[in-house]
N, C-alpha and C. Protein backbone atom coordinates (compact mmCIF):
# COMPACT_ATOMS: atom_id res chain seq x y z
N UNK A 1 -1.24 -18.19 6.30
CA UNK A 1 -1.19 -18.41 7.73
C UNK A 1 -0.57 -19.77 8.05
N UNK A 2 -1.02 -20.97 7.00
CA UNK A 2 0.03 -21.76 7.92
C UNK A 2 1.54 -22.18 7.37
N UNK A 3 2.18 -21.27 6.94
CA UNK A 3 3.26 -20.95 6.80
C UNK A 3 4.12 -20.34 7.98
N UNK A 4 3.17 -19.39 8.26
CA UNK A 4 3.66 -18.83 9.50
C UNK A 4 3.58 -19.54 10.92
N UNK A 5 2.30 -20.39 11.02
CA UNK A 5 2.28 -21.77 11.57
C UNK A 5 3.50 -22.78 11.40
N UNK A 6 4.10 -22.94 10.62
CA UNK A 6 4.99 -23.74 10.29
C UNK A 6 6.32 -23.25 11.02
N UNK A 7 6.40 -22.18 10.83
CA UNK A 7 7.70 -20.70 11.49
C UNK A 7 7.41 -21.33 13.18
N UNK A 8 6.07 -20.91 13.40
CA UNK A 8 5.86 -20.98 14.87
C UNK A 8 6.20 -22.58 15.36
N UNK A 9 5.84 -23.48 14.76
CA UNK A 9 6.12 -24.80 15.16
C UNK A 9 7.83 -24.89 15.08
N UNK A 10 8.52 -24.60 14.13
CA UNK A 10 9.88 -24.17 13.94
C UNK A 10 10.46 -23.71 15.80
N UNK A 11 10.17 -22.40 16.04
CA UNK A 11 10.30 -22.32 16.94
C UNK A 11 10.19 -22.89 18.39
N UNK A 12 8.72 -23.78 19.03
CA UNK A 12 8.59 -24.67 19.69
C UNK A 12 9.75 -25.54 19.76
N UNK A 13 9.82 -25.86 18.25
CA UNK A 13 11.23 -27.19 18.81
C UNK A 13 12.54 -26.49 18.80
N UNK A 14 12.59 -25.03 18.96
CA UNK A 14 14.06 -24.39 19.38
C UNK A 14 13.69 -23.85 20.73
N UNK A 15 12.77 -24.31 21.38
CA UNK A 15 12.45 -23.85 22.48
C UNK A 15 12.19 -22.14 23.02
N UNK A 16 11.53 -22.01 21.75
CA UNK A 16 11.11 -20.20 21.98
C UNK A 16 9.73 -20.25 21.82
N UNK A 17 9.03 -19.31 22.11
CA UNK A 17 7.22 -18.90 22.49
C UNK A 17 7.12 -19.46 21.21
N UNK A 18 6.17 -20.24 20.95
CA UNK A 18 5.59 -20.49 19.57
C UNK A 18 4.74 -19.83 18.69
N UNK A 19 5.28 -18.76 18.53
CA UNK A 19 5.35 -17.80 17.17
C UNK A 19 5.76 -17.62 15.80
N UNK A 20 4.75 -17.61 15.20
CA UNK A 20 5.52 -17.78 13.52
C UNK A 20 5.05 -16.33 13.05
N UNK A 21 5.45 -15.70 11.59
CA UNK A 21 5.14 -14.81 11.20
C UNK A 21 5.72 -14.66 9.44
N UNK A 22 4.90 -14.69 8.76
CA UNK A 22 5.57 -14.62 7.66
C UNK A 22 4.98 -13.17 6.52
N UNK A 23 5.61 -12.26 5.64
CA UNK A 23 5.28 -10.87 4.57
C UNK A 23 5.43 -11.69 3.57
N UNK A 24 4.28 -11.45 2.63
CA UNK A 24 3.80 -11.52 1.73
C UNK A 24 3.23 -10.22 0.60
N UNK A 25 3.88 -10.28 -0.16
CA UNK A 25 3.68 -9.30 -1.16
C UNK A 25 3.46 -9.70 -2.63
N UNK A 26 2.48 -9.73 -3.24
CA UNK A 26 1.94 -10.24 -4.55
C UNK A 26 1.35 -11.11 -4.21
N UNK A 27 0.95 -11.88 -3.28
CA UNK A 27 0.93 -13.68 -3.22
C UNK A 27 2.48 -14.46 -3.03
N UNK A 28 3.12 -13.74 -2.64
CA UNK A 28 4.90 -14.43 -2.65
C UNK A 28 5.13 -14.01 -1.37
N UNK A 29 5.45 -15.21 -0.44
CA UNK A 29 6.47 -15.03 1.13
C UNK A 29 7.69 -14.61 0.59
N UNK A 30 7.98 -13.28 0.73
CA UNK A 30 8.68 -12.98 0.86
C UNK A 30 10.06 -13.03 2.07
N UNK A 31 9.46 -13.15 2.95
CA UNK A 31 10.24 -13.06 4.47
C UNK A 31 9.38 -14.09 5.57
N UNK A 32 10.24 -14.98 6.66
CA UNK A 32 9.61 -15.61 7.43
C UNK A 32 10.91 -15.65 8.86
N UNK A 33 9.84 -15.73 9.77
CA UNK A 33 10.74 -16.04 11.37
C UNK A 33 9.78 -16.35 11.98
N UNK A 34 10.25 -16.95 13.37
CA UNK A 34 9.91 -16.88 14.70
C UNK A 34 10.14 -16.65 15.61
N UNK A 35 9.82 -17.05 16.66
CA UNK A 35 10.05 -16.06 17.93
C UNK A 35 11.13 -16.59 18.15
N UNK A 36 12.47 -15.30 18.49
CA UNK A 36 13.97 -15.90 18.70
C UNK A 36 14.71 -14.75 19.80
N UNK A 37 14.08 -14.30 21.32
CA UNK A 37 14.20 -13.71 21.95
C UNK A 37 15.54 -14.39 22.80
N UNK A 38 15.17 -15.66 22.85
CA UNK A 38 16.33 -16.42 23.98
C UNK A 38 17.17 -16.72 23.34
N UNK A 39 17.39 -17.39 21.62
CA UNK A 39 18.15 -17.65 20.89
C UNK A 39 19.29 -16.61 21.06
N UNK A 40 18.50 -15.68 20.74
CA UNK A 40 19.19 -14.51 20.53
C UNK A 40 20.11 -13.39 21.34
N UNK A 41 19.20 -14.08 22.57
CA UNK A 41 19.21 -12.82 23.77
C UNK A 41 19.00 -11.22 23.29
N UNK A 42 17.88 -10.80 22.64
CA UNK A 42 17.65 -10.28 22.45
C UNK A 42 15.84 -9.56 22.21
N UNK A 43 15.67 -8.83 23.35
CA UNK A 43 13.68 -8.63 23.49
C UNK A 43 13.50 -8.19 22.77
N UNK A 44 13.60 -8.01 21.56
CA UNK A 44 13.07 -7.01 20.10
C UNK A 44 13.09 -8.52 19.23
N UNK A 45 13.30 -9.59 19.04
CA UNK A 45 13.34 -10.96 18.55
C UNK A 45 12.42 -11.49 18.24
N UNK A 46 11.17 -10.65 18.57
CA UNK A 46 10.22 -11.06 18.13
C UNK A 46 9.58 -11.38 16.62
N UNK A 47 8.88 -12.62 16.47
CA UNK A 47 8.50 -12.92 15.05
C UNK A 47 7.81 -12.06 13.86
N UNK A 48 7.45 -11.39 14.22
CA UNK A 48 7.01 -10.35 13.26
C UNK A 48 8.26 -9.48 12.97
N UNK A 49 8.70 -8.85 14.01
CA UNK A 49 10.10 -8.21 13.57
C UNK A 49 10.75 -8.39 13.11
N UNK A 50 11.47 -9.93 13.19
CA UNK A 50 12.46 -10.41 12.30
C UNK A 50 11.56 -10.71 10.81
N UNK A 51 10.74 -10.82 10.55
CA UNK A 51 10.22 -11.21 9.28
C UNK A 51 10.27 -9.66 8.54
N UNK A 52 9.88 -8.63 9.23
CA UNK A 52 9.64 -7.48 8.64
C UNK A 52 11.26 -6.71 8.10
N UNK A 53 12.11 -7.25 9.54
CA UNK A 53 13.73 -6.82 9.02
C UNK A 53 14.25 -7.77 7.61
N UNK A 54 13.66 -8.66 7.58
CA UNK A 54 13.73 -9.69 6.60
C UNK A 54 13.51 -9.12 5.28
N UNK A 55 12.10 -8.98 5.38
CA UNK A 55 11.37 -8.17 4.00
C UNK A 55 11.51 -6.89 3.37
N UNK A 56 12.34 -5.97 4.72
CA UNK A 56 12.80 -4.73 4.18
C UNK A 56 14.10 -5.11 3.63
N UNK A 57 14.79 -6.19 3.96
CA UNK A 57 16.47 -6.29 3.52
C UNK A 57 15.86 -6.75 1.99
N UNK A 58 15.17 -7.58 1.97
CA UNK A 58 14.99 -8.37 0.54
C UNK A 58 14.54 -7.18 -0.41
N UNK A 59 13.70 -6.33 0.06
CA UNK A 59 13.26 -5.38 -0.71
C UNK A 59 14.04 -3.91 -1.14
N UNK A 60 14.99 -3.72 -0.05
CA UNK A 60 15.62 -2.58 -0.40
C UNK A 60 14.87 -1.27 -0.17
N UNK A 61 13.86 -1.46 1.20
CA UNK A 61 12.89 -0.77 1.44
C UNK A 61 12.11 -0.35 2.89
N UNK A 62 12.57 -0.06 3.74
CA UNK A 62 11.38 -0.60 4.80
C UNK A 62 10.37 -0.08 4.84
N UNK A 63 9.80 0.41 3.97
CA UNK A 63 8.13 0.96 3.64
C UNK A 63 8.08 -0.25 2.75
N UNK A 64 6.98 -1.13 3.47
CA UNK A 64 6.28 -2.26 3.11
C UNK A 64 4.98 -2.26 2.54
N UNK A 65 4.48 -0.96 1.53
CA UNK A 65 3.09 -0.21 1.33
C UNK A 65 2.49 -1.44 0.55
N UNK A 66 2.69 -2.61 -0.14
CA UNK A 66 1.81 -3.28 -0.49
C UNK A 66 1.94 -4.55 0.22
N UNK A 67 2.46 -5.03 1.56
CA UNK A 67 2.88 -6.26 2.14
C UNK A 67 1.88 -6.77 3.02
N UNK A 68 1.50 -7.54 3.25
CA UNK A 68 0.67 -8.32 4.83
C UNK A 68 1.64 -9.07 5.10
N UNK A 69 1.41 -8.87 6.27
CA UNK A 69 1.86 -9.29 7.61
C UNK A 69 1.01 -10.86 8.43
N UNK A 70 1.51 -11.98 7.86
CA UNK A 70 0.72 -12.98 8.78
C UNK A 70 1.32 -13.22 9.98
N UNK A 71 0.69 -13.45 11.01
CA UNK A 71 1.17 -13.75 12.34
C UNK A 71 0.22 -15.26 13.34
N UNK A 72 1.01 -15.78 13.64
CA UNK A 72 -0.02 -16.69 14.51
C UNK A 72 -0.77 -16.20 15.68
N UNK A 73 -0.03 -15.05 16.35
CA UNK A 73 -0.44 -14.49 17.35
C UNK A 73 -0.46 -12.82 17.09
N UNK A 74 -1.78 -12.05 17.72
CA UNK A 74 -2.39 -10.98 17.69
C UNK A 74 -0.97 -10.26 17.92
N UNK A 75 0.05 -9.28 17.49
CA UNK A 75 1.05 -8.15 17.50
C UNK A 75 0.90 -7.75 18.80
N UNK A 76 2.25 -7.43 19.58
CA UNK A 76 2.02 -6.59 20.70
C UNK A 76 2.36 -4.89 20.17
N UNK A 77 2.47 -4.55 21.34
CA UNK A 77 2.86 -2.46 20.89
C UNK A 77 4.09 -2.88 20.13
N UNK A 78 4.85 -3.32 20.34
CA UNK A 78 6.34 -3.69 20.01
C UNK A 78 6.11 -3.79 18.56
N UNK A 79 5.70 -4.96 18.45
CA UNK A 79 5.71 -5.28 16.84
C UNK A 79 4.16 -4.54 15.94
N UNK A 80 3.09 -4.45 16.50
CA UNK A 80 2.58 -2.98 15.80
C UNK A 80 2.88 -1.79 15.40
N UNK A 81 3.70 -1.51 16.50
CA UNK A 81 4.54 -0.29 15.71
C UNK A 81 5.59 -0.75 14.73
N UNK A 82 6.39 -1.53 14.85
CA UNK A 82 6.92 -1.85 13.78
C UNK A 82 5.97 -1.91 12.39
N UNK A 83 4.77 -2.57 12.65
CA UNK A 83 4.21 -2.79 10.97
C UNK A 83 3.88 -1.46 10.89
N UNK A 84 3.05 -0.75 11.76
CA UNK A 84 3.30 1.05 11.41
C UNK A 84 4.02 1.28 10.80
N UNK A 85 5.34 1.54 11.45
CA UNK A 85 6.61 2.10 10.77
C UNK A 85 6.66 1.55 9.01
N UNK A 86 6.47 0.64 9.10
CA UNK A 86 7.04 -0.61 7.99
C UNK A 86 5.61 0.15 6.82
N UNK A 87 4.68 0.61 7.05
CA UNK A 87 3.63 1.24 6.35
C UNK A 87 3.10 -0.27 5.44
N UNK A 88 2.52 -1.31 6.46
CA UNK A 88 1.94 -2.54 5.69
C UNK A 88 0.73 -1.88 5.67
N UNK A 89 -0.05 -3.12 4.49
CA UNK A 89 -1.07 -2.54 4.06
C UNK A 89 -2.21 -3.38 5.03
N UNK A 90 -1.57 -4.06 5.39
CA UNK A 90 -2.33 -5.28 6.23
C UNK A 90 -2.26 -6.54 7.22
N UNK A 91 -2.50 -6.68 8.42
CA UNK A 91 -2.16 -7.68 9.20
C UNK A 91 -2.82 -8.71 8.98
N UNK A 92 -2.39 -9.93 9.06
CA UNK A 92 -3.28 -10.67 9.53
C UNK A 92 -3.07 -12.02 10.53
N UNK A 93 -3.84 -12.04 11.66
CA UNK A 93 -3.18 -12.87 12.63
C UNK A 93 -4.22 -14.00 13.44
N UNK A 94 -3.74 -15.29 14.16
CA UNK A 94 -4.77 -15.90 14.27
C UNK A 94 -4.93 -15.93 15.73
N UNK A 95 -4.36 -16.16 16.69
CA UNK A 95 -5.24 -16.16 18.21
C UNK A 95 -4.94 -14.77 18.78
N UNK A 96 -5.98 -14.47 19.21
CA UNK A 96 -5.84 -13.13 19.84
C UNK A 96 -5.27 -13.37 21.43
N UNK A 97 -4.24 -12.30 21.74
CA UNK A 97 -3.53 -12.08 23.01
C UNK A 97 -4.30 -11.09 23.88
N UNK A 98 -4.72 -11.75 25.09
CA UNK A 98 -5.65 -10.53 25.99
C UNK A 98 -4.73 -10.39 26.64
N UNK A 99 -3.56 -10.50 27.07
CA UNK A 99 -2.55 -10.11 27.89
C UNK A 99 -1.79 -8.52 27.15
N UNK A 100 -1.43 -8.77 25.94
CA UNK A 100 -0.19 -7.80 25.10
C UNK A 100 -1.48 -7.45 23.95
N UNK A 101 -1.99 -7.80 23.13
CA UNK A 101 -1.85 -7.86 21.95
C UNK A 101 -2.59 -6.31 21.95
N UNK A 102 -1.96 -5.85 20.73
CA UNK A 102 -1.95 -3.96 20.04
C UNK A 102 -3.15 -4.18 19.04
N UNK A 103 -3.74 -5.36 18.82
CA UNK A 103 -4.74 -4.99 17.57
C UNK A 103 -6.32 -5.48 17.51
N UNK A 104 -6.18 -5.34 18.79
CA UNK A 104 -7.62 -5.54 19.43
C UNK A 104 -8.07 -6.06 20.64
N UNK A 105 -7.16 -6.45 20.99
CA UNK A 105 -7.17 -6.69 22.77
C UNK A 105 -7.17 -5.82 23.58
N UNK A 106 -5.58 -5.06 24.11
CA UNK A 106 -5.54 -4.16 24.79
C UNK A 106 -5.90 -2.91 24.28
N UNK A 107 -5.27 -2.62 22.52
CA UNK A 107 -4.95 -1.31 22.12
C UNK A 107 -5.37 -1.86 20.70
N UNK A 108 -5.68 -0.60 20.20
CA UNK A 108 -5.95 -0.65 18.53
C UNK A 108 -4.80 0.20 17.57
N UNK A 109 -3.74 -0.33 17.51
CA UNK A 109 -2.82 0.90 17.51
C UNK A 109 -2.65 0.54 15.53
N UNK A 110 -3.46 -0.11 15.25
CA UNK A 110 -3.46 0.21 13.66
C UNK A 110 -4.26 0.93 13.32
N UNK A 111 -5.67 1.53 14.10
CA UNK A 111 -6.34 2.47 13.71
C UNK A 111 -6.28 3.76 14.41
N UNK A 112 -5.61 4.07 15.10
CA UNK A 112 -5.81 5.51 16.14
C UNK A 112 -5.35 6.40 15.17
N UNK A 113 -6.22 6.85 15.36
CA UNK A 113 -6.39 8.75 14.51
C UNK A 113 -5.17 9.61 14.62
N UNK A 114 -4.42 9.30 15.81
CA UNK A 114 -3.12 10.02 16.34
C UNK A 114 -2.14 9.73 15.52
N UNK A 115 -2.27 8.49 14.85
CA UNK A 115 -1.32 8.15 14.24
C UNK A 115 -1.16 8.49 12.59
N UNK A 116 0.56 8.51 11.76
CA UNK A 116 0.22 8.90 10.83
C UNK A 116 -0.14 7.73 9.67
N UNK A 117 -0.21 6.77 9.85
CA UNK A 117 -0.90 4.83 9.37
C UNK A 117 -1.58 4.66 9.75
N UNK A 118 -2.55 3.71 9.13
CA UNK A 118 -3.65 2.49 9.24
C UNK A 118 -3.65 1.86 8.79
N UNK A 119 -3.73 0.63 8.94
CA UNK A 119 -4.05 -0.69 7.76
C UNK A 119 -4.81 -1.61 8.32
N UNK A 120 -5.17 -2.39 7.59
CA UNK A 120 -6.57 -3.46 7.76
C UNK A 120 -6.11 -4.50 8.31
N UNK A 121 -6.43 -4.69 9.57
CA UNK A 121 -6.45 -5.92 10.08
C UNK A 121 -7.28 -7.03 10.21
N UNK A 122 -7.23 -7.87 10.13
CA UNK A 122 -8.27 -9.08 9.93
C UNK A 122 -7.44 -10.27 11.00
N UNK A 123 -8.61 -10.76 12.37
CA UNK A 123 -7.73 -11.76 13.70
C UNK A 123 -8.56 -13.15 13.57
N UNK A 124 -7.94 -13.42 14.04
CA UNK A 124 -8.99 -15.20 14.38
C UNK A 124 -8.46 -16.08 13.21
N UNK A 125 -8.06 -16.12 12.11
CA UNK A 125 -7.72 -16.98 11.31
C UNK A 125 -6.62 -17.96 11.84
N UNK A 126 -6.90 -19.17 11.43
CA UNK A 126 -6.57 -20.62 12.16
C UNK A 126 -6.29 -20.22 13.42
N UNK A 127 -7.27 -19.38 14.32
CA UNK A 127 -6.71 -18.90 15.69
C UNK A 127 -6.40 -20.87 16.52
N UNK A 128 -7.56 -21.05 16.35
CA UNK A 128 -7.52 -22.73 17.14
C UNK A 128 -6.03 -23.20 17.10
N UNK A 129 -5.66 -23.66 15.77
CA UNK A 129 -4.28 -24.10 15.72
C UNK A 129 -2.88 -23.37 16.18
N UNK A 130 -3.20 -21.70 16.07
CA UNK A 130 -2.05 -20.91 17.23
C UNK A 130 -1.96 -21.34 18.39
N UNK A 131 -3.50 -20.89 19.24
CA UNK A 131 -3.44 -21.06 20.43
C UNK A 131 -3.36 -22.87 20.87
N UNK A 132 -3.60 -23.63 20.19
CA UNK A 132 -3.46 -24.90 20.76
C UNK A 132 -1.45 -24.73 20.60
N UNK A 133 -0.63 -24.57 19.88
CA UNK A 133 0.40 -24.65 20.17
C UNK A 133 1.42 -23.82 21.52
N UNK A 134 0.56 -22.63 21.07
CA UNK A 134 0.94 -21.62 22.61
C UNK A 134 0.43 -22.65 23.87
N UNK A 135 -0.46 -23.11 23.52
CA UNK A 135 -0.59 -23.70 25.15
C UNK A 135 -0.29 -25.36 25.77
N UNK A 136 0.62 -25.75 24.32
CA UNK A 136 0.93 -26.97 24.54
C UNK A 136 2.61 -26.74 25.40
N UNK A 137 2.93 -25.35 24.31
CA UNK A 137 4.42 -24.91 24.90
C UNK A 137 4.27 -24.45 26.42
N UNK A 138 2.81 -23.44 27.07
CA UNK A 138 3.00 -23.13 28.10
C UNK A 138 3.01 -24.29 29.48
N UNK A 139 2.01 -25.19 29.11
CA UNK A 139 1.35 -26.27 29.98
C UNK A 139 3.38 -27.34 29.67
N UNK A 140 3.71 -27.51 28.72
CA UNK A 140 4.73 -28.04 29.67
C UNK A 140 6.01 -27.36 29.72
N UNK A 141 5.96 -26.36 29.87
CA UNK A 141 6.66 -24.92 30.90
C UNK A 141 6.22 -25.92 32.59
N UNK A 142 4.92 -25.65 33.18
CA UNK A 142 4.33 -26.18 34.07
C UNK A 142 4.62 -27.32 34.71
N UNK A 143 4.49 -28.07 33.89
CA UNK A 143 4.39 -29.50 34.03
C UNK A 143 5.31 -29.77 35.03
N UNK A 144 4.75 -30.70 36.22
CA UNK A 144 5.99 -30.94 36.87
C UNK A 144 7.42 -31.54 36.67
N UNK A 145 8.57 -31.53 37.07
CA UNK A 145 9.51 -32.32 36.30
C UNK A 145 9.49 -33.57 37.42
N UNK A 146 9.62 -35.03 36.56
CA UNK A 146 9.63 -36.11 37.27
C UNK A 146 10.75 -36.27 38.10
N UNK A 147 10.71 -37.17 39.10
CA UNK A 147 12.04 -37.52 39.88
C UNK A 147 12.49 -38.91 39.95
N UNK A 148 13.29 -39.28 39.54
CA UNK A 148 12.94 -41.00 39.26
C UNK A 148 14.14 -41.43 40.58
């Protein structure tokens, strides 16, 4: 996790949501990004996604059946379905999103019965240190701009 912390701080100073996300398979990062929606101009840019397009290129695979998934922030539908698709064996992420997030906030979309995946998710890890960066980036979003 704070690898993917590291991704997310990465991002802050490129001026994107401060999101990190890094796959891990054996004990080896395999793949790492962050959030690169504006970089990019592109709404699929999200940090888990690019790590997972990452880990399927490195692997020659996009069935990710023995990989976790670290994230600083709880997955939205967007990037849950992606680790679906991607068939990880496991998420794991640290501040939970009550606005978006797919893995225990709004929606549980790693366990629904409807679906043909599941994998084990485990939230809250170094959540403190996610969300203190998400809200250092949002608060000066806010902040007034001075006028000298």
């Amino acid at each position: 996790m704070r690898e993917a912390l590291e991704e997310a701080r990465l991002g802050l100073t490129a001026g994107e949501v401060p999101v990190g996300a890094v796959v891990v398979i054996d004990g080896a990062v395999i793949a790492r990004a962050h959030n690169a929606p504006i970089s990019l101009s592109d709404p699929t840019a999200h940090a888990e996604v690019l790590a997972l397009r990452e880990a399927a290129s490195k692997t020659g695979n996009y069935r990710l059946t023995s990989a976790t998934l670290y994230a600083t922030v709880e997955p939205c539908a967007m990037c849950s379905g992606a680790a679906l698709h991607a068939r990880l064996a496991r998420v794991v992420f640290g501040a939970s999103d009550p606005k978006a997030g797919a893995m225990g906030s709004l929606y549980r979309l790693h366990d629904d019965p409807r679906l043909n995946h599941r994998m084990a998710v485990t939230g809250g890890v170094l959540a403190g240190e996610s969300a203190k960066l998400l809200s250092a980036f949002f608060e000066s979003r806010r902040a007034p701009h001075s006028s000298a």
